[in-house]
C-alpha atoms as a PDB file:
ATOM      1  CA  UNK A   1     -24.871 -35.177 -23.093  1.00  0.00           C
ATOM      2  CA  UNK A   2     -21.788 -33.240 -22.972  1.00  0.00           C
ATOM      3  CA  UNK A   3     -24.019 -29.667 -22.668  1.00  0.00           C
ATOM      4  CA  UNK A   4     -25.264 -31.461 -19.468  1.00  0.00           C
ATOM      5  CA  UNK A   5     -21.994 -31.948 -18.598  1.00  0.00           C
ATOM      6  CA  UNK A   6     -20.694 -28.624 -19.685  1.00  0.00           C
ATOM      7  CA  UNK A   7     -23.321 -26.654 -17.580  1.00  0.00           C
ATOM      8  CA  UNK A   8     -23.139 -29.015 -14.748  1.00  0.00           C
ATOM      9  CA  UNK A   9     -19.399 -27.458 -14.615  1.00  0.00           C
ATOM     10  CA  UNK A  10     -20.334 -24.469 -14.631  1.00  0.00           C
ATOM     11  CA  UNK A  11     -22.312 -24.457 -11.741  1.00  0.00           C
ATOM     12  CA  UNK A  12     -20.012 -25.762  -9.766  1.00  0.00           C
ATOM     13  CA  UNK A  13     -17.299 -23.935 -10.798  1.00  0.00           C
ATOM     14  CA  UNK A  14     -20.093 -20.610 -10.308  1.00  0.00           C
ATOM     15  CA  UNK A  15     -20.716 -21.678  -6.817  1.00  0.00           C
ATOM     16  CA  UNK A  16     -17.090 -22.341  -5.803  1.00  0.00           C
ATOM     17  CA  UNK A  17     -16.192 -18.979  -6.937  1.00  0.00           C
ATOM     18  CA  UNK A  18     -19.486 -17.291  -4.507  1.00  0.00           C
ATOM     19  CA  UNK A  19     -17.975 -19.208  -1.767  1.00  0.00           C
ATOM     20  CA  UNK A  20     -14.663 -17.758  -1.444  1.00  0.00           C
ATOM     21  CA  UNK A  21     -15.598 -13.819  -2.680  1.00  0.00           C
ATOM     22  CA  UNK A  22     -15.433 -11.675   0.419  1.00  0.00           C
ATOM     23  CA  UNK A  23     -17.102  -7.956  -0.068  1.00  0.00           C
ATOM     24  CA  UNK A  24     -16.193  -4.833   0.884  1.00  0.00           C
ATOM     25  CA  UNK A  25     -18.419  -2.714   2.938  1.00  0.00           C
ATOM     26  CA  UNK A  26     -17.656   0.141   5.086  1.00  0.00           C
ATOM     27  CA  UNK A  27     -19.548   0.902   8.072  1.00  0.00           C
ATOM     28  CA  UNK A  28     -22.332   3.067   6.898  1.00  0.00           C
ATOM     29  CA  UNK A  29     -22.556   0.884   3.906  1.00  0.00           C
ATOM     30  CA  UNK A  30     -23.075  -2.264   6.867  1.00  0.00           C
ATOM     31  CA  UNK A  31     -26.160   0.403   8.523  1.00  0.00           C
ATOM     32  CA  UNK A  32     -27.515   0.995   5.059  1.00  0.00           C
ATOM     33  CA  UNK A  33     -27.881  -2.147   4.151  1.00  0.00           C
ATOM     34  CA  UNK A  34     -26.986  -4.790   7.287  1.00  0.00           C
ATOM     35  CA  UNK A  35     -25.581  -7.945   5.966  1.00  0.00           C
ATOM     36  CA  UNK A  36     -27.362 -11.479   6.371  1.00  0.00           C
ATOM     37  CA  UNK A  37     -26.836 -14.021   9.132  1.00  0.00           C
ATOM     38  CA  UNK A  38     -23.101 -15.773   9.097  1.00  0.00           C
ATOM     39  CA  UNK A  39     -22.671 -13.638   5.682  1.00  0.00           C
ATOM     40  CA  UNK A  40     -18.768 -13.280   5.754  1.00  0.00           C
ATOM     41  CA  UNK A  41     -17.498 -10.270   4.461  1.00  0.00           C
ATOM     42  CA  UNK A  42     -14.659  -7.361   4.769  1.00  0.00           C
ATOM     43  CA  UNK A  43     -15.303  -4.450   6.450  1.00  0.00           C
ATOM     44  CA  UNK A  44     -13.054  -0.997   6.345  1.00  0.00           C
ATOM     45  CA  UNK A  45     -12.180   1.759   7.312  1.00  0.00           C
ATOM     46  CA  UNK A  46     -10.040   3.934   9.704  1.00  0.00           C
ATOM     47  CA  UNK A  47      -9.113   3.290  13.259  1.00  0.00           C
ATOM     48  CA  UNK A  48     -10.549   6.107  15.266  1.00  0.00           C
ATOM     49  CA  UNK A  49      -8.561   8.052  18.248  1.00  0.00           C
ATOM     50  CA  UNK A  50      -8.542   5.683  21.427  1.00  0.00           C
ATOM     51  CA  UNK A  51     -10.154   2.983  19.367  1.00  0.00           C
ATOM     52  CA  UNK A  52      -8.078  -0.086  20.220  1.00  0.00           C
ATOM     53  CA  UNK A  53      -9.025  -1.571  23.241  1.00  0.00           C
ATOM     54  CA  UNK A  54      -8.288  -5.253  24.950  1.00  0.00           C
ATOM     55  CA  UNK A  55     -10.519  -7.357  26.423  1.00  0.00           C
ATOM     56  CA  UNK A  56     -10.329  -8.917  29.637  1.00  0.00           C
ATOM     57  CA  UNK A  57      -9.972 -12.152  27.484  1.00  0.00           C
ATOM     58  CA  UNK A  58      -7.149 -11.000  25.479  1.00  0.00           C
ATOM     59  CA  UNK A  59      -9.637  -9.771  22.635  1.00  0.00           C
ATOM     60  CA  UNK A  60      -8.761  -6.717  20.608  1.00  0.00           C
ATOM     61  CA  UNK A  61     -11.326  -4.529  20.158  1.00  0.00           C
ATOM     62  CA  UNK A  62     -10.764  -1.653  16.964  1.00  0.00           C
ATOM     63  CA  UNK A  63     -13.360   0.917  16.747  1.00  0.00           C
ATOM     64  CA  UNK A  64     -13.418   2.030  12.970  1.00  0.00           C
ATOM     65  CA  UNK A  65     -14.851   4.904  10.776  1.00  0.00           C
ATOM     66  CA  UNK A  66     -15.878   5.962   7.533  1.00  0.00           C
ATOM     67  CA  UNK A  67     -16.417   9.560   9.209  1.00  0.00           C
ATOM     68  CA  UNK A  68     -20.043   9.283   8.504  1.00  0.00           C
ATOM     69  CA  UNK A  69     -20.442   5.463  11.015  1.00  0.00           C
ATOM     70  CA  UNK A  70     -18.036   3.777  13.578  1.00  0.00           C
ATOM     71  CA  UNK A  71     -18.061   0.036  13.742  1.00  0.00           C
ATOM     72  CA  UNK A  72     -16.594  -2.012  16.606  1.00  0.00           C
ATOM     73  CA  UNK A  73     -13.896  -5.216  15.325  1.00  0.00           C
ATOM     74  CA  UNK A  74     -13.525  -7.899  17.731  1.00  0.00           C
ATOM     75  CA  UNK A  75     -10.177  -9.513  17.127  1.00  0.00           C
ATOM     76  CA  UNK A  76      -9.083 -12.674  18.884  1.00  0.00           C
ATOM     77  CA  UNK A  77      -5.769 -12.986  17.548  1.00  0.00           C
ATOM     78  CA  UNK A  78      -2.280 -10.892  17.809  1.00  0.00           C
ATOM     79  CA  UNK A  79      -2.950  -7.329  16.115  1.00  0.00           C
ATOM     80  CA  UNK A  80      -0.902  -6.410  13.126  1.00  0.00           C
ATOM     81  CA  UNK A  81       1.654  -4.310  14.385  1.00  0.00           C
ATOM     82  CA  UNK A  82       0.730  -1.251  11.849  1.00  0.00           C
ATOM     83  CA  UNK A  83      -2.546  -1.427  13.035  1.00  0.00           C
ATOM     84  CA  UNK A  84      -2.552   1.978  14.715  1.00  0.00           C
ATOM     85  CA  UNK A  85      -4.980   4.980  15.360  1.00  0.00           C
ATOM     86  CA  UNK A  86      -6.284   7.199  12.224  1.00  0.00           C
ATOM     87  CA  UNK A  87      -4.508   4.362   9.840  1.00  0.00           C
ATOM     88  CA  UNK A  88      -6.864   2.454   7.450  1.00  0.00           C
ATOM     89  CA  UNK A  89      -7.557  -1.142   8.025  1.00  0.00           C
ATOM     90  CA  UNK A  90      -9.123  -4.175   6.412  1.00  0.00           C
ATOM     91  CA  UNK A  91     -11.052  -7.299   8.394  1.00  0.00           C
ATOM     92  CA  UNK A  92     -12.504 -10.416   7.185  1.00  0.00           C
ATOM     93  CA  UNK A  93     -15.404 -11.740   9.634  1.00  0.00           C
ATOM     94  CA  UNK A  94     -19.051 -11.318   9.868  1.00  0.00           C
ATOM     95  CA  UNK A  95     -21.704  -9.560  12.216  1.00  0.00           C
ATOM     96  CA  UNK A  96     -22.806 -10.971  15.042  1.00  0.00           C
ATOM     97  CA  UNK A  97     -25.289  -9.253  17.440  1.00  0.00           C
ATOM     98  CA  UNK A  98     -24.035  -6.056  16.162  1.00  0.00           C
ATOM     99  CA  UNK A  99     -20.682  -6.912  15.919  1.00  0.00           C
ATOM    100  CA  UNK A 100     -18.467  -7.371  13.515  1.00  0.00           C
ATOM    101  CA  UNK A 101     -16.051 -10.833  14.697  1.00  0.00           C
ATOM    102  CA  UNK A 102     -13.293 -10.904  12.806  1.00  0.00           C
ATOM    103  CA  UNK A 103     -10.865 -13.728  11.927  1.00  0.00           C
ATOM    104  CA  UNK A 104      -8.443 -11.782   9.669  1.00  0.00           C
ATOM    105  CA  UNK A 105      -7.400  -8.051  10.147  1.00  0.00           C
ATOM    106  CA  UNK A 106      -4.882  -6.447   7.461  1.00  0.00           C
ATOM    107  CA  UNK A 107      -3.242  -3.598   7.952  1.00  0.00           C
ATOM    108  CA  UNK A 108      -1.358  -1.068   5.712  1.00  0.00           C
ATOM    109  CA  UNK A 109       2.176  -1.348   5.164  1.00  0.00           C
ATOM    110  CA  UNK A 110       4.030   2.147   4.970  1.00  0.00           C
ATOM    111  CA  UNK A 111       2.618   6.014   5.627  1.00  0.00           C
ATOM    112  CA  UNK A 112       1.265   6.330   1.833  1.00  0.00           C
ATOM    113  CA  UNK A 113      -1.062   3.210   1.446  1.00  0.00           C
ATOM    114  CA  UNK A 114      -4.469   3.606   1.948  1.00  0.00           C
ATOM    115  CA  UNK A 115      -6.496   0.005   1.295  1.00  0.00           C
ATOM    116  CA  UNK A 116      -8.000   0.745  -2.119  1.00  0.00           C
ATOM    117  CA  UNK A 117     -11.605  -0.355  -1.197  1.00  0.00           C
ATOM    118  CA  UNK A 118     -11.386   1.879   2.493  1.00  0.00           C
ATOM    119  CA  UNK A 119     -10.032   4.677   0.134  1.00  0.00           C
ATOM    120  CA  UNK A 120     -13.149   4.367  -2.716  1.00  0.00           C
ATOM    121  CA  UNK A 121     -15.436   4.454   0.167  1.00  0.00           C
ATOM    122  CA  UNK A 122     -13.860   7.587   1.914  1.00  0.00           C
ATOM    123  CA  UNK A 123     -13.753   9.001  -1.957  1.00  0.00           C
ATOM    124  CA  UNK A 124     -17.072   8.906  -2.599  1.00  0.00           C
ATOM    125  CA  UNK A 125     -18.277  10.598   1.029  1.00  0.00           C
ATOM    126  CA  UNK A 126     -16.208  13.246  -0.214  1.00  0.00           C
ATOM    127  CA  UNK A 127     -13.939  13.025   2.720  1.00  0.00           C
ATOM    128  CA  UNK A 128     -10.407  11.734   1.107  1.00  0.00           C
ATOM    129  CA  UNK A 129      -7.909  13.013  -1.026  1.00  0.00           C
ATOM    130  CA  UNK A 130      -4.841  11.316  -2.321  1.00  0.00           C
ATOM    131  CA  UNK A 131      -1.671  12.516  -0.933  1.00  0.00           C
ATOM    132  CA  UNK A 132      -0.670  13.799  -4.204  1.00  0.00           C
ATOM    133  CA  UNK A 133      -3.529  16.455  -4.452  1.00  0.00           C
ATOM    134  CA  UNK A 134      -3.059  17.738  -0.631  1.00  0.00           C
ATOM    135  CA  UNK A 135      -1.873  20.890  -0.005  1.00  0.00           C
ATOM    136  CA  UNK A 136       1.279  20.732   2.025  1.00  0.00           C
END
């Protein structure tokens, strides 16, 4: 009786746990391998040159790359202030009709932070460097 119990637990305490884990993609990794319906996820990466845009109905829209895909946000809600061109960014949201609506976007907070999952991505396309190993 008490295994029942035991396992019952942990199966709710299993799917609890899937319903509030967000993952990271970037935007080739959304191509690659597109997310399904109403999946909620973050997606990251930088804000390209002239990529934030408002909508006639107050929507921002951020147009972010991993320099090998761009991705368009749609943001109804006030934009981070730090949320600025060539600086990486962070949303929560899903895809829809190509897409990606998002309900949280998180910025970075001073010139040297670089979101840690927008960084691995840009790592492993061989396109980022840590500011310590830059040449000046």
């Amino acid at each position: 009786m008490s295994g029942g119990l035991l396992l019952a637990a942990a199966i709710l305490v299993g799917v609890t746990l899937r319903d509030g884990i967000a993952y990271f993609r970037s935007p080739q990794d959304v191509l690659d391998d597109p997310p399904a319906v109403g999946e909620v996820f973050r997606l990251g990466g930088l804000v390209v040159a002239d990529g934030i845009t408002f909508a006639e109905n107050g929507d921002v829209l951020l147009a972010i790359t991993d320099t090998e895909a761009t991705m368009t946000i749609r943001y109804a809600g006030v934009l981070p202030d730090l949320v600025r061109e060539n600086q990486g960014v962070i949303a929560l949201g899903s895809l829809i009709e190509g897409i990606f609506v998002a309900s949280e976007i998180l910025a970075k907070h001073d010139e040297k932070y670089l979101p840690k999952e927008v960084a691995k991505s840009l790592r492993e396309r061989g396109v980022y460097q840590p500011e310590s190993l830059r040449a000046n």
